[in-house]
Protein backbone atom coordinates (compact mmCIF):
# COMPACT_ATOMS: atom_id res chain seq x y z
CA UNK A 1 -5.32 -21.59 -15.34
CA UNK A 2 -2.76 -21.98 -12.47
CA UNK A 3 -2.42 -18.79 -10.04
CA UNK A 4 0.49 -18.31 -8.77
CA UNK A 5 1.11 -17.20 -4.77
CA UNK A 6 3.47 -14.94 -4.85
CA UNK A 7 4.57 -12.42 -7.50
CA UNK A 8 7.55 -12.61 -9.40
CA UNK A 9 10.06 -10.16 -8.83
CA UNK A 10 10.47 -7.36 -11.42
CA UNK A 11 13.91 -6.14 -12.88
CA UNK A 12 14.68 -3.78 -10.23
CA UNK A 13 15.80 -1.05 -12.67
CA UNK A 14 12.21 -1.02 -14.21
CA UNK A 15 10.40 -0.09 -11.52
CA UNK A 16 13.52 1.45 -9.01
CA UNK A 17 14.94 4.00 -11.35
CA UNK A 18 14.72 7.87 -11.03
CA UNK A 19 11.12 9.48 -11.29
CA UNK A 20 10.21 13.20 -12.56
CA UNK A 21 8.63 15.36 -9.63
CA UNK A 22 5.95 15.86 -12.25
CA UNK A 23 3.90 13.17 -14.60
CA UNK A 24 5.49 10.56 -11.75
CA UNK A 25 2.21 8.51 -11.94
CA UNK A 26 2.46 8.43 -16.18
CA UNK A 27 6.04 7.57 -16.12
CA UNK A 28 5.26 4.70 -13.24
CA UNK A 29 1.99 3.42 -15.40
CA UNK A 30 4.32 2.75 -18.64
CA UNK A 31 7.30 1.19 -16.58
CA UNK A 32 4.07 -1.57 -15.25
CA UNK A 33 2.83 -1.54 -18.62
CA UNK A 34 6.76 -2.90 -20.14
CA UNK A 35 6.52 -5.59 -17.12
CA UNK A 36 2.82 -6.83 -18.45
CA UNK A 37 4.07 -6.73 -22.01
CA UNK A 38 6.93 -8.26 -21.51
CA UNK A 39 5.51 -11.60 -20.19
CA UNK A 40 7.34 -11.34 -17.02
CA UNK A 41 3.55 -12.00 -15.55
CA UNK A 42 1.10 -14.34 -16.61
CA UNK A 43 -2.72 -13.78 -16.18
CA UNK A 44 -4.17 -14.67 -12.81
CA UNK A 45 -0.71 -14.27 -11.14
CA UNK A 46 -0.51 -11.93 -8.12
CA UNK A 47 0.89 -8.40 -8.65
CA UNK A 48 2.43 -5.88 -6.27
CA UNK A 49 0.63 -4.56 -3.33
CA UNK A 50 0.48 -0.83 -3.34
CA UNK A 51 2.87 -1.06 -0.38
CA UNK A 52 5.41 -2.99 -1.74
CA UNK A 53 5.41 -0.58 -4.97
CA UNK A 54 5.57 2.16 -2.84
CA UNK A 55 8.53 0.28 -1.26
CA UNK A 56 10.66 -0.20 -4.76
CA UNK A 57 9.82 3.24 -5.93
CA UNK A 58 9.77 5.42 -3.14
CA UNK A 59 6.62 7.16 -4.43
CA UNK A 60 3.81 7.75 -2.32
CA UNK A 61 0.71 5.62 -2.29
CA UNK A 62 -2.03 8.19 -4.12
CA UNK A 63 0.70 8.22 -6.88
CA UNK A 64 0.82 4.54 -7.22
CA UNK A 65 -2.81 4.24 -6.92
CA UNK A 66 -3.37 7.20 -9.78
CA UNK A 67 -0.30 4.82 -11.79
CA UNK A 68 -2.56 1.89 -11.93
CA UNK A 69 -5.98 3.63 -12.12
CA UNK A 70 -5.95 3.09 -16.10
CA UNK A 71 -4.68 -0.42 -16.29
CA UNK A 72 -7.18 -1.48 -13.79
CA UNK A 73 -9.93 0.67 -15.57
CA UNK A 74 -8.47 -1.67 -18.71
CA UNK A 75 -8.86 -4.97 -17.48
CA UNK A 76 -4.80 -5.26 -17.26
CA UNK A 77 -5.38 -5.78 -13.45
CA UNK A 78 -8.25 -6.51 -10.90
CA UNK A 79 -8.07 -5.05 -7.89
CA UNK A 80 -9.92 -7.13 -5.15
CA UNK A 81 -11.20 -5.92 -1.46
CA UNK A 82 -8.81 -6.98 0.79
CA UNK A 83 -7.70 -9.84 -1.44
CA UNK A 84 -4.80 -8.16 -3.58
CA UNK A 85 -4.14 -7.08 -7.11
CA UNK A 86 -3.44 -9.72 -9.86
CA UNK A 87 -3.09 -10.00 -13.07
CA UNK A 88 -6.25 -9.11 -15.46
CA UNK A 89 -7.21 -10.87 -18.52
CA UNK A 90 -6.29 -8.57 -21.58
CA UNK A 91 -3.35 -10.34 -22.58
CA UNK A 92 -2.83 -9.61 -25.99
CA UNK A 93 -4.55 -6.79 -26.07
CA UNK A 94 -2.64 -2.99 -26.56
CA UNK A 95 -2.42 -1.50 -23.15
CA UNK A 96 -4.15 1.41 -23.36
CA UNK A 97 -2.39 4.56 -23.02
CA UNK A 98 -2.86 7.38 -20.38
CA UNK A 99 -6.71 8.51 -20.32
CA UNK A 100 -7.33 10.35 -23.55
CA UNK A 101 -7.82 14.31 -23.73
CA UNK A 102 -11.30 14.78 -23.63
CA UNK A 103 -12.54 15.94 -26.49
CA UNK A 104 -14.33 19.26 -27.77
CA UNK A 105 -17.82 17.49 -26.86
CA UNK A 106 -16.55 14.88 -24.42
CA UNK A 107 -18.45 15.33 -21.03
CA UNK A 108 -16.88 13.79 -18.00
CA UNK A 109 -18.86 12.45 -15.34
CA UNK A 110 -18.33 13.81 -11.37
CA UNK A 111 -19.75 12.34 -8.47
CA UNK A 112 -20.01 13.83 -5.72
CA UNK A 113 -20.38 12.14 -2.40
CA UNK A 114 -22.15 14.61 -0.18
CA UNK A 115 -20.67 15.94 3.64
CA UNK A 116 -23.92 15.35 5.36
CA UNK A 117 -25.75 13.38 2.50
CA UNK A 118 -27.62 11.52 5.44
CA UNK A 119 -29.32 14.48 7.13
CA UNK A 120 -29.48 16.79 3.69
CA UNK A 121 -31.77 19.34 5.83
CA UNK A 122 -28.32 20.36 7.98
CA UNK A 123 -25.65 19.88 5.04
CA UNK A 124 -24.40 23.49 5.22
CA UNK A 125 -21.24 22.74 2.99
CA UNK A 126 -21.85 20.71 0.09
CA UNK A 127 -24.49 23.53 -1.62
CA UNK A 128 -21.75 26.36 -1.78
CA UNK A 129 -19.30 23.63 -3.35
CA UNK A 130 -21.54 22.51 -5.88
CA UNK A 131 -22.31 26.10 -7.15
CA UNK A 132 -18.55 26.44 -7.35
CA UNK A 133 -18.26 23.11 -9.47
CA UNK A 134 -21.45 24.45 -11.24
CA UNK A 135 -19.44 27.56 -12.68
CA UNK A 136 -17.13 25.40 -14.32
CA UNK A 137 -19.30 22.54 -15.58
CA UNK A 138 -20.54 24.23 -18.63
CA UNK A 139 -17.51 25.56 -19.86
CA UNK A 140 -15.28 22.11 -19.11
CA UNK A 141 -18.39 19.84 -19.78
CA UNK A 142 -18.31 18.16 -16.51
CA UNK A 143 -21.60 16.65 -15.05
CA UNK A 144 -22.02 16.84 -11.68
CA UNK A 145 -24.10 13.40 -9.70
CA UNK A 146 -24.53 13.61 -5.99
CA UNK A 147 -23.70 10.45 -5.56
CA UNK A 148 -24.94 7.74 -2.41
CA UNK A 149 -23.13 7.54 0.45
CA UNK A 150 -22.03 4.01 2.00
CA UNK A 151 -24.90 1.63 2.94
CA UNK A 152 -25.74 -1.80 3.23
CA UNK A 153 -23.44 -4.58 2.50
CA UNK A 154 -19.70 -4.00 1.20
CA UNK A 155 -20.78 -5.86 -2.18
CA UNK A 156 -23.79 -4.20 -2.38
CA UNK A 157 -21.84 -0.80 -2.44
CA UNK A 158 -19.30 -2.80 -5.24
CA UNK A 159 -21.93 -3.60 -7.75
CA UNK A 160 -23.53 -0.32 -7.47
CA UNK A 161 -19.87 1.68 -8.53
CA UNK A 162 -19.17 -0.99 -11.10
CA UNK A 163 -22.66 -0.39 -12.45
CA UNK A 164 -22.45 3.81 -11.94
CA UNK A 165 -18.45 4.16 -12.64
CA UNK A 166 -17.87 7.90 -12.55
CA UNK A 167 -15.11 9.26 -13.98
CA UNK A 168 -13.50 11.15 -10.78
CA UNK A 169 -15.16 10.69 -7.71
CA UNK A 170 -15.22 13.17 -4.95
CA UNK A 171 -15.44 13.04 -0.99
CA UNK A 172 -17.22 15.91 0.95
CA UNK A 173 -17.77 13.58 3.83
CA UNK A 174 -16.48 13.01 6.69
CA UNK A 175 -18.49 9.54 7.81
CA UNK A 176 -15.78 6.38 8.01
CA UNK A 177 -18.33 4.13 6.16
CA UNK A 178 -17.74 6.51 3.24
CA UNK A 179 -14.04 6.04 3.43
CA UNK A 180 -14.53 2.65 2.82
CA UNK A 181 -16.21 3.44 -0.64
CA UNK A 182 -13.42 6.07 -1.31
CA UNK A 183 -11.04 2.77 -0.90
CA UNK A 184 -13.44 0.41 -2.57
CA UNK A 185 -13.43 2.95 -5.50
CA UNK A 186 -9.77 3.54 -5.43
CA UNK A 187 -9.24 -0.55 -6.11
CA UNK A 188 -11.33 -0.58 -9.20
CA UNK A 189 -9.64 2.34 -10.44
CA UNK A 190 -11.94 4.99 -10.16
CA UNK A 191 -10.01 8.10 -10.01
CA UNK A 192 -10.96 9.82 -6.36
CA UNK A 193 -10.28 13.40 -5.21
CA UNK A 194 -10.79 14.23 -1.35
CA UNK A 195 -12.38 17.94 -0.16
CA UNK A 196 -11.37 19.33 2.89
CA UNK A 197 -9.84 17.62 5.63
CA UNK A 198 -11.44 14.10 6.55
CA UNK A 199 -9.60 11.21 5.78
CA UNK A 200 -5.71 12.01 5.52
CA UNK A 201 -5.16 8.50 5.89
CA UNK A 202 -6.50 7.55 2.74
CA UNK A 203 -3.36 9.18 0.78
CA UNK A 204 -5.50 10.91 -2.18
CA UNK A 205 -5.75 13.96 -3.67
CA UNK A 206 -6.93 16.79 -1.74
CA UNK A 207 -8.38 19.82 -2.01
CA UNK A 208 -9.08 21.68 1.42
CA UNK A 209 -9.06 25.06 2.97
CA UNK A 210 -5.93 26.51 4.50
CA UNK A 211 -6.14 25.62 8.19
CA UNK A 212 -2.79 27.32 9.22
CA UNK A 213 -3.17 30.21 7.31
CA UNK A 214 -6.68 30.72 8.18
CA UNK A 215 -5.89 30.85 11.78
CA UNK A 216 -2.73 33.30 11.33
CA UNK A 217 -5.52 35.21 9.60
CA UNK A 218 -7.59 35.57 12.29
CA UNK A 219 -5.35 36.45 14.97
CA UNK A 220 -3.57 39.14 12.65
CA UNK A 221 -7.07 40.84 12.10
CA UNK A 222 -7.60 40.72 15.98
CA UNK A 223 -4.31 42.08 16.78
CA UNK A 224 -4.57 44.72 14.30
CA UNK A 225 -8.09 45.95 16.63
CA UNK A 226 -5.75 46.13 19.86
CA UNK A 227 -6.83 42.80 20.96
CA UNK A 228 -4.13 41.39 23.27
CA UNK A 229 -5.52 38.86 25.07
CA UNK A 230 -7.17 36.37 22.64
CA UNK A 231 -8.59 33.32 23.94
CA UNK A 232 -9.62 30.13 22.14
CA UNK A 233 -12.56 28.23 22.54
CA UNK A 234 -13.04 24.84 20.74
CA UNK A 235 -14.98 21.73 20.67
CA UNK A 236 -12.67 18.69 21.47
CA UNK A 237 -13.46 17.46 17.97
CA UNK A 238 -11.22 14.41 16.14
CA UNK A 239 -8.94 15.70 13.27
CA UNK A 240 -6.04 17.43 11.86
CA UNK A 241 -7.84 20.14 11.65
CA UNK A 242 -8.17 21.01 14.93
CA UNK A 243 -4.84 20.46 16.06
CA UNK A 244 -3.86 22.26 13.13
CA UNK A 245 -5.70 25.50 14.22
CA UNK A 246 -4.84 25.37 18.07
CA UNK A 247 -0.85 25.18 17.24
CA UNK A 248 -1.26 27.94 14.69
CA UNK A 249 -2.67 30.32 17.55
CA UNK A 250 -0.07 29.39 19.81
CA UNK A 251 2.48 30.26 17.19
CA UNK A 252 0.59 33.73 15.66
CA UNK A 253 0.11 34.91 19.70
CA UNK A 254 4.46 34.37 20.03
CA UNK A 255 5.05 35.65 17.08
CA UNK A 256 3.15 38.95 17.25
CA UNK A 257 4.24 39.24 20.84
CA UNK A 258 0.99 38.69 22.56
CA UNK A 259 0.07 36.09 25.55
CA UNK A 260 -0.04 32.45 24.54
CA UNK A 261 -0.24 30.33 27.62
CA UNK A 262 -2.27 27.45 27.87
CA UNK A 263 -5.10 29.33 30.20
CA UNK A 264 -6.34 31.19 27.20
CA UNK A 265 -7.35 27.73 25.45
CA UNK A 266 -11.19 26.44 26.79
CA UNK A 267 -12.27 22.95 25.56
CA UNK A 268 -15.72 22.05 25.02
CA UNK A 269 -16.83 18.71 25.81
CA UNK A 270 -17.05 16.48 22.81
CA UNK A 271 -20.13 14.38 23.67
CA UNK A 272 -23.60 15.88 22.55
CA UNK A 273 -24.92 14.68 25.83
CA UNK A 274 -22.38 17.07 27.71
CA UNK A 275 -21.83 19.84 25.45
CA UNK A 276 -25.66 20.27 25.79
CA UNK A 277 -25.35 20.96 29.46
CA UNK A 278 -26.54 23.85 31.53
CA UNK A 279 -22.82 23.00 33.40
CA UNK A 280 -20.79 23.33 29.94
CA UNK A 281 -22.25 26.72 29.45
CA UNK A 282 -21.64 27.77 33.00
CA UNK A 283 -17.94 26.54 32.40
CA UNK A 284 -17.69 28.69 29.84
CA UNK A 285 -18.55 31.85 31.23
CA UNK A 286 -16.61 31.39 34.89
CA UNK A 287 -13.71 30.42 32.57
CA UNK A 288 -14.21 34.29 30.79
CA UNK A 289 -14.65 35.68 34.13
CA UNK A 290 -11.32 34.28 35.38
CA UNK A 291 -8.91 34.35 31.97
CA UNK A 292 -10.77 37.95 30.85
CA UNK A 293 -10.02 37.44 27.34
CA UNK A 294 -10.74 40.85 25.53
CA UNK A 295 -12.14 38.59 22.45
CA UNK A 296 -12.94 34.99 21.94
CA UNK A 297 -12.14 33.36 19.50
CA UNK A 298 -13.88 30.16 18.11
CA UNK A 299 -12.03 27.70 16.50
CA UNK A 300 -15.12 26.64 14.47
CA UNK A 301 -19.16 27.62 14.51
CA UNK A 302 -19.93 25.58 17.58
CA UNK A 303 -18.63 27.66 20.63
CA UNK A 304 -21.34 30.43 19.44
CA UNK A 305 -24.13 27.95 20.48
CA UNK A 306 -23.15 28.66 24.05
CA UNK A 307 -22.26 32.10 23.63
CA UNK A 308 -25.28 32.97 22.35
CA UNK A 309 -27.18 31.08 25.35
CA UNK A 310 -25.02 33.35 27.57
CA UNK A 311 -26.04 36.62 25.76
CA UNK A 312 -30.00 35.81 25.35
CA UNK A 313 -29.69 34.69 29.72
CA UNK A 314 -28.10 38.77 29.66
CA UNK A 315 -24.75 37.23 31.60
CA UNK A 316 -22.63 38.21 28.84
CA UNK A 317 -22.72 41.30 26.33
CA UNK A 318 -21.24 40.60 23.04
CA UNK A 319 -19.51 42.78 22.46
CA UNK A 320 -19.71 44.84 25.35
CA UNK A 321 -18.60 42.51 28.01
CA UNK A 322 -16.06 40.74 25.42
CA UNK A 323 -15.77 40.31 21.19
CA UNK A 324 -16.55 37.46 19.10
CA UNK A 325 -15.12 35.75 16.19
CA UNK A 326 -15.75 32.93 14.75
CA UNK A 327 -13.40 30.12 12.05
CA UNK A 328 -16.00 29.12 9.58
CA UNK A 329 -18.65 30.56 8.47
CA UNK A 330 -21.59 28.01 9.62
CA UNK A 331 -25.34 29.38 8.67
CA UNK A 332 -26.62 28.88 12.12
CA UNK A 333 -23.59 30.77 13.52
CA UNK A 334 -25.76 33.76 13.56
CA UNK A 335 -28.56 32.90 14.48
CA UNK A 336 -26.87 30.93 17.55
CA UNK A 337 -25.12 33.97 18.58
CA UNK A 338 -28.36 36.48 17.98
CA UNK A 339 -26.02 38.85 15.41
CA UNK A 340 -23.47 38.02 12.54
CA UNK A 341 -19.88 36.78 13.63
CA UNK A 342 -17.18 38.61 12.36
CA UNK A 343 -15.67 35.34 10.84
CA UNK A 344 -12.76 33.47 8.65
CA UNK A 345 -14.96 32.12 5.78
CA UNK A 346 -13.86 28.79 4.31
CA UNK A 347 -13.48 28.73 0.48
CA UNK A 348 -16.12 26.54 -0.51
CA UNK A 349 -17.02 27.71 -3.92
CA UNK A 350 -13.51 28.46 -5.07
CA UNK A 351 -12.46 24.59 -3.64
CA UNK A 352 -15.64 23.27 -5.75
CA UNK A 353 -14.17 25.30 -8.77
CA UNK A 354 -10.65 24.08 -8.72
CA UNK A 355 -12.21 20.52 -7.88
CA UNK A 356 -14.19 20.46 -10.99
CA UNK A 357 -10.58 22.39 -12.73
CA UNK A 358 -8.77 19.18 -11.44
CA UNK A 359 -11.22 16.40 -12.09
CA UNK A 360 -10.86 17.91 -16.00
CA UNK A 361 -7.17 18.15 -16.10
CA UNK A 362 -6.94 14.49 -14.81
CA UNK A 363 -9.18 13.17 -17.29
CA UNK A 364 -7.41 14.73 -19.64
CA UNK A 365 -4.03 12.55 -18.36
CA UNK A 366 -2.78 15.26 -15.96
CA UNK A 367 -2.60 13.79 -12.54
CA UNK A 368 -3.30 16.30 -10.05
CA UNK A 369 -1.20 17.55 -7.02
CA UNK A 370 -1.67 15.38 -3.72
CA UNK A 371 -2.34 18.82 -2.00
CA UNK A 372 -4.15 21.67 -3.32
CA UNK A 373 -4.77 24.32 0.00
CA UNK A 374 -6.84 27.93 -0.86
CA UNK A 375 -6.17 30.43 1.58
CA UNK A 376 -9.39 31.44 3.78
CA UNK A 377 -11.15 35.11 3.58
CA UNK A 378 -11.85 37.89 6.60
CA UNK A 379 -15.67 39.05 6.96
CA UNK A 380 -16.11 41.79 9.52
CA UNK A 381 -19.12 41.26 12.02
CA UNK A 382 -20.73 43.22 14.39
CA UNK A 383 -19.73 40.83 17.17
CA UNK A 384 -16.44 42.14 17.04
CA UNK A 385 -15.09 45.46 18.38
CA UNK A 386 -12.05 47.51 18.85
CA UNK A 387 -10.12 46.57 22.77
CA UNK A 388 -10.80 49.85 23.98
């Protein structure tokens, strides 16, 4: 068999002309399925990179990827680890349509890689999300596997998804070795769904809480108490996220009228090593002294570590001195703090529910959107009061 360097070059009306803004991925699978019927590849020859058919169709990459999913699950192409995709060895064979609708006692299998599966005992997140994917496993018949994370060799973590193969695979974590098994899974079509907010870069589909609105949320419910001064404290954390959440309370303090100036902003240190310093908790409290927020508000569970240290010392009286809330709400939170945070909860069940929803609906051939955000919920506290 001779392999060929390059790919040929496709008719560029096959691959270039218009797309739907829904079933793009379907209609994109059956223009590559006309190209490997029609002989204008032979088996073994190279085939497009996902950049350059992202290029010639102006589609994005998680759509091209979803495209391909079932002709790579077919043997039509093999994707290969940082070697490109060429042409399988099914010739002859009928290309398979889109996946079948399951049928009335067709289970589909989810795997679920877990957000702290290396330290289970502080894994706060994944339990809530499984319940949620729980509620609508015995109705859909969806099986739910915890799956591995990422360890050992690269071909050790191969074999083990060509011999395991879920049907959808989903990402709770938020540990790069795991995005490498996202992409690894990805290549060998595997269809993979992300949860919350880690790897953006990957380009798949993603369900996640509502960062923005969660935020806009919080202030609102602070403003409505007579808060006017509302200060943020956050860890200097990596992510979207993050950033996402500190320009939202700039933009929810303008809009409601209220002080937004960069002094009412206090930044944890990152490393564990200084964040769990007698000097970042002192920093903390001379910055309340000096900014006299009339609530603080943390960004996530992690300022109430400190907060609480302050308290328990009796330098601070929560929420005499000033309020607390909290964005998230983290199990240890409260016990951190010594009370429960009035907090923004994060959706967790209902994004494990729509998950599972999804993962059904795509096995069933209907692709799902690259972005699916659920708004975040209020729970009063006893750490927060009205500004008198």
């Amino acid at each position: 068999m001779t392999t060929r360097s390059a790919p040929p070059t496709p008719p560029a009306h096959v691959l270039a002309a218009e797309y739907p803004s829904r079933g793009a991925a379907e209609v994109l699978g059956q223009r590559v399925s006309e190209l490997l019927r029609g002989g204008a590849y032979g088996v073994g020859d190279r085939f497009l990179t996902d950049d350059e058919l992202v290029e010639a169709t102006g589609l994005s990459r998680s759509t091209v990827r979803r495209a391909l999913s079932d002709l790579t699950r077919a043997g039509w192409l093999d994707r290969r680890a940082g070697r490109g995709t060429y042409v399988g060895r099914t010739e002859g064979s009928a290309l398979p349509a889109a996946t079948p609708p399951l049928g009335m006692n067709q289970t589909i299998r989810v795997g679920v890689l877990a957000f702290s599966g290396h330290n289970p005992a502080y894994d706060w997140l994944t339990p809530p999300v499984l319940r949620g994917m729980n509620e609508v496993a015995s109705v859909h018949g969806v099986r739910v596997e915890l799956t591995p994370g990422f360890t050992g060799k690269l071909s050790e973590a191969a074999e083990r998804l060509d011999a395991d193969r879920p049907d959808v695979l989903i990402s709770l974590s938020d540990r790069p070795r795991d995005a490498m098994l996202l992409r690894l899974a990805s290549e060998r079509g595997v269809r993979c769904m992300v949860m919350g907010t880690p790897f953006s870069e990957l380009d798949l589909p993603r369900v996640c809480e509502d960062n923005r609105g969660g935020m806009a949320l919080a202030v609102k419910q602070l403003a409505e108490l007579g808060h006017e001064r509302i200060g943020l404290v956050m860890r200097r954390w990596p992510g979207g996220w993050l950033f996402k959440r500190h320009e939202q309370w700039h933009a929810s303090l303008e809009e409601l009228g209220l002080d937004h100036d960069e002094s009412l902003m206090h930044w944890l240190p990152l490393g564990d090593a200084e964040f769990n310093n007698a000097a970042s908790v002192d920093a903390l409290q001379q910055w309340i002294e000096r900014v006299r927020p009339s609530v603080v508000l943390g960004g996530h569970y992690s300022p109430a570590q400190h907060l609480g240290e302050l308290v328990r010392a009796g330098r601070l009286r929560v929420p005499g001195d000033v309020s607390v809330a909290l964005i998230d709400q983290h199990p240890e939170a409260e016990f951190m703090l010594g009370m429960r945070p009035a907090c923004v909860e994060l959706p967790l069940q209902e994004m494990g529910r729509r998950a599972a929803e999804l993962s059904v609906a795509w096995c069933s051939g209907q692709a799902p959107p690259s972005l699916t955000k659920l708004p975040m919920k209020w729970s009063p506290g006893p750490s927060l009061a009205p500004s008198s």
